[in-house]
Protein backbone atom coordinates (compact mmCIF):
# COMPACT_ATOMS: atom_id res chain seq x y z
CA UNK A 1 -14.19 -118.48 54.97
CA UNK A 2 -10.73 -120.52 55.44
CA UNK A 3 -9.24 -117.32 54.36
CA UNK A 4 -10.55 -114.95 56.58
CA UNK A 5 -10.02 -117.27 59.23
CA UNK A 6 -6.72 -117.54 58.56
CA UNK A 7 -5.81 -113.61 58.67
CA UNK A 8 -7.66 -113.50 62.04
CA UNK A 9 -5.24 -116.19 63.67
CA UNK A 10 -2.21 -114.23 61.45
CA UNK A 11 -3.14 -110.97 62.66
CA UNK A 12 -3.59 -112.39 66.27
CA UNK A 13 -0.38 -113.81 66.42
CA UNK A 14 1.21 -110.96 65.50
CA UNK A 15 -0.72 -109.04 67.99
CA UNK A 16 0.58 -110.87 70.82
CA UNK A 17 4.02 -111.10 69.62
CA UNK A 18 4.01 -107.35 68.99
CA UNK A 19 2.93 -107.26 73.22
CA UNK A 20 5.11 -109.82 74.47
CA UNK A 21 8.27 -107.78 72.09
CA UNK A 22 6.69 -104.83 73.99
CA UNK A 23 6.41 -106.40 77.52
CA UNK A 24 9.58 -107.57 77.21
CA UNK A 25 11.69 -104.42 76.24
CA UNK A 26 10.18 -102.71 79.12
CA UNK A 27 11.65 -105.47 81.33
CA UNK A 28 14.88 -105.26 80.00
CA UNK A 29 14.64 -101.29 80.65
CA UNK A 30 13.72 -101.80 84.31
CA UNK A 31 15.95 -104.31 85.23
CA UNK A 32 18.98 -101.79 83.37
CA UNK A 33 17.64 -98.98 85.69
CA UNK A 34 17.86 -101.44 89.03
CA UNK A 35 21.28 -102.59 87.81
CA UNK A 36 21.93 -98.41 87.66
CA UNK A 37 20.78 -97.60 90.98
CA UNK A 38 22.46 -101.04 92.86
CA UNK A 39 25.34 -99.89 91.59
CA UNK A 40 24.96 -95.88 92.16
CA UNK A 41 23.03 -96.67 95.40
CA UNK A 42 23.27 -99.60 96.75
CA UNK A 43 21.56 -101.41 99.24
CA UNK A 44 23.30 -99.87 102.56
CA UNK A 45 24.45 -102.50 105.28
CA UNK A 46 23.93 -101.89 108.68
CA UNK A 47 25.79 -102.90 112.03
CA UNK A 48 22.70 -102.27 114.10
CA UNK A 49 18.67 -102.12 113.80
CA UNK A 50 16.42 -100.38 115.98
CA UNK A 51 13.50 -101.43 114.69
CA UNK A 52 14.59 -104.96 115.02
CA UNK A 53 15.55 -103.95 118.56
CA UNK A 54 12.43 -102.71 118.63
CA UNK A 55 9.87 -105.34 117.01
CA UNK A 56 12.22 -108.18 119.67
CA UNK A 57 11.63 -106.15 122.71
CA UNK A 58 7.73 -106.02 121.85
CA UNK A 59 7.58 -109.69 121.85
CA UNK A 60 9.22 -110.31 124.71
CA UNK A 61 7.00 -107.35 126.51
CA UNK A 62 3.80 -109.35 124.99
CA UNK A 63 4.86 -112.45 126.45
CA UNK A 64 4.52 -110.87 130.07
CA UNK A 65 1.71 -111.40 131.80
CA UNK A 66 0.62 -107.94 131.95
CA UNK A 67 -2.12 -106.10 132.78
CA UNK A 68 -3.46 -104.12 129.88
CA UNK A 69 -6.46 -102.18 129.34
CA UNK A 70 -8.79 -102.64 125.89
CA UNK A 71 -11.09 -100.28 124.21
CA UNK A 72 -13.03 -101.45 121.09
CA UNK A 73 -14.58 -98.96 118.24
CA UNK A 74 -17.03 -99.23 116.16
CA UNK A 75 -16.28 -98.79 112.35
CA UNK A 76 -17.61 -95.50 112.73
CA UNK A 77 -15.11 -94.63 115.30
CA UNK A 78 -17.32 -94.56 118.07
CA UNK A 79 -16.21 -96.28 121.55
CA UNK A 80 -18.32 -99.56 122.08
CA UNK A 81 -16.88 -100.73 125.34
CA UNK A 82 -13.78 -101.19 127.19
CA UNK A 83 -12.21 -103.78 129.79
CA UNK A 84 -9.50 -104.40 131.97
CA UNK A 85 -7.85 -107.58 130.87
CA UNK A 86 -4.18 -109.32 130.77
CA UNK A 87 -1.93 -109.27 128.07
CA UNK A 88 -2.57 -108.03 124.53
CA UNK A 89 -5.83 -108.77 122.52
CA UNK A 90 -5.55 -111.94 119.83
CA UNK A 91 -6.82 -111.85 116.69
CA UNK A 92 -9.49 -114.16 116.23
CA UNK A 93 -7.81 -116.32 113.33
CA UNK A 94 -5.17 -117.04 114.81
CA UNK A 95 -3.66 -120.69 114.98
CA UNK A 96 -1.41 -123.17 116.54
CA UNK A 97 -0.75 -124.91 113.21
CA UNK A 98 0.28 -124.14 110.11
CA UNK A 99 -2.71 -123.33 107.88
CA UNK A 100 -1.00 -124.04 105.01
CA UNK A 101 0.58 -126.90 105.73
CA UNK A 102 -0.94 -130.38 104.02
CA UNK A 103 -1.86 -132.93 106.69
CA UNK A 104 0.67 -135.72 104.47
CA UNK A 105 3.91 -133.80 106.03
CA UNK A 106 4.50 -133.90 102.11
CA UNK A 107 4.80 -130.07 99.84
CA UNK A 108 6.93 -128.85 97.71
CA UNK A 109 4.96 -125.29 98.43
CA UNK A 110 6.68 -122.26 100.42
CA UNK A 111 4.51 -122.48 103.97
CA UNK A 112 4.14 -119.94 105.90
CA UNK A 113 6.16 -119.37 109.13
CA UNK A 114 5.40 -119.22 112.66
CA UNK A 115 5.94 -115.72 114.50
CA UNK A 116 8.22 -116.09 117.15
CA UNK A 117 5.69 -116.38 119.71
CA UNK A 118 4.73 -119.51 117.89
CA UNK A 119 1.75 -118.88 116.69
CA UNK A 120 0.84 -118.21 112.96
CA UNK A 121 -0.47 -114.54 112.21
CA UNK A 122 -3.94 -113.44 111.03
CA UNK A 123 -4.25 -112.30 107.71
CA UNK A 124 -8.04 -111.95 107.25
CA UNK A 125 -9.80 -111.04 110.10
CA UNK A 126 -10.86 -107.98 112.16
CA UNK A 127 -12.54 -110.32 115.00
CA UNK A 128 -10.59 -110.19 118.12
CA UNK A 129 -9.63 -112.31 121.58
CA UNK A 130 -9.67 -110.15 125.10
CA UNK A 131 -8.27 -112.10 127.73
CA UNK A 132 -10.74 -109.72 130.25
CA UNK A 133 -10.71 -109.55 133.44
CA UNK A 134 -15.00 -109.33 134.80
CA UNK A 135 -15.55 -108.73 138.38
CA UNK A 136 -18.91 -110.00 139.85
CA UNK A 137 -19.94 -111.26 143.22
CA UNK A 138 -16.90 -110.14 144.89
CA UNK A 139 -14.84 -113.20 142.78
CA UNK A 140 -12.01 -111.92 140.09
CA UNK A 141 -12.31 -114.19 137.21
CA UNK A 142 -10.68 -113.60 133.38
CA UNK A 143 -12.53 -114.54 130.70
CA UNK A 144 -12.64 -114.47 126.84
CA UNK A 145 -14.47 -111.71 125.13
CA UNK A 146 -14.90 -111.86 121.71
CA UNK A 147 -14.65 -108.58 119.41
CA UNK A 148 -15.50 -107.78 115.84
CA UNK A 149 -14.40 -103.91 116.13
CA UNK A 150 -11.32 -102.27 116.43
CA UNK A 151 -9.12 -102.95 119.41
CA UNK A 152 -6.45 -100.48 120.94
CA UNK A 153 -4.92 -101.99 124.05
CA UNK A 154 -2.57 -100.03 126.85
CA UNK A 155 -0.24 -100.89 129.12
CA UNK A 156 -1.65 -98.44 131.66
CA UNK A 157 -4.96 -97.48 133.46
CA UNK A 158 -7.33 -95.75 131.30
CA UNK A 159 -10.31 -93.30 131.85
CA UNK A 160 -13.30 -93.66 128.79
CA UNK A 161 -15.73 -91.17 128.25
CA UNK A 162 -18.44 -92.51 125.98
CA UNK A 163 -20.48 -88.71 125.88
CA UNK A 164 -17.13 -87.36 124.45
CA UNK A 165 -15.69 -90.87 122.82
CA UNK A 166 -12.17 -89.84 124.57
CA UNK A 167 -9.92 -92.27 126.04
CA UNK A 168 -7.34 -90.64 128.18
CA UNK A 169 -4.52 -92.10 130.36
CA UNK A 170 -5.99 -92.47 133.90
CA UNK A 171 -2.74 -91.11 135.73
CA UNK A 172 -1.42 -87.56 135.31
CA UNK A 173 1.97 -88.06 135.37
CA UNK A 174 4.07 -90.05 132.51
CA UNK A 175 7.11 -91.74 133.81
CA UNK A 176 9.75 -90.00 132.25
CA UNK A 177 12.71 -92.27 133.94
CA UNK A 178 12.48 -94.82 131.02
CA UNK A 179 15.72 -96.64 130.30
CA UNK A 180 16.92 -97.12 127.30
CA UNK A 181 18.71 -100.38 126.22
CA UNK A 182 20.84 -101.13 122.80
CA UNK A 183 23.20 -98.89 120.74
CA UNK A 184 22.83 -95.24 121.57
């Protein structure tokens, strides 16, 4: 019985040393090819990002107070319902703290970061804030509406037709005089 147990453990061993021999030749054989291509084609460097142009301009546009108009779907596609409201939908998660960060001040974890707008990001939820804006009794009020569908929000007037589940722009005309700032 010693003896058979003996050639399992043997025969194990060399089982996983046979894999990790394995596992690591094909890590030597990708990190050759990466050190091939950085040097063939490397990373290129650029003077200029529009996309970073871009993604900066967005957050400064999202912290306007603008008036915005929200649709929500259901996860079948179909339009559930739709308000005016100001500024861009939230997602529900959202939080003024860091979630990760331990309530000593003490870690010697990576925590996450705070988006420029200070907040820090959802990562798990569909659920949704709508700052809306609800007319009733002559009196404007905005309030929150909560949302567990999908949210598309636009910066213009919108016209939603529920028989057809269409949501077009409510003027005809797109303003075509838009400026454009940065490198051209």
């Amino acid at each position: 019985m010693k003896k058979i147990l003996t050639c399992i453990v043997a025969a194990g061993l060399i089982f996983l040393i046979g894999c990790s021999g394995s596992n690591e030749k094909d890590r030597m054989t990708v990190e050759k090819q990466q050190q091939h291509y950085a040097k063939v084609q490397p990373v290129p460097f650029f003077d200029y990002s529009l996309e970073r142009e871009t993604f900066i301009q967005i957050y400064k546009m999202r912290n306007e107070r603008v008036r915005t108009w929200c649709v929500w779907r259901s996860l079948n596609g179909m339009i559930e319902g739709h308000t005016e409201s100001v500024g861009f939908p939230i997602p529900y998660d959202v939080q003024l703290t860091n979630p990760l960060a331990r309530a000593d001040g003490s870690s010697n974890v990576v925590v996450e970061q705070a988006e420029p707008n200070g907040l820090f990001s959802s990562k798990t939820t569909r659920a949704t804030w709508i700052r809306s804006v609800v007319r009733h009794n002559g009196k404007v009020m905005e309030v929150p509406i909560y949302v567990e569908a999908d949210v598309t929000c636009y910066p213009y007037p919108i016209v939603v037709d529920y028989d057809k589940n269409r949501v077009t722009r409510a003027e005809a005309e797109i303003d075509s005089g838009v400026q454009l700032k940065g490198k051209e």
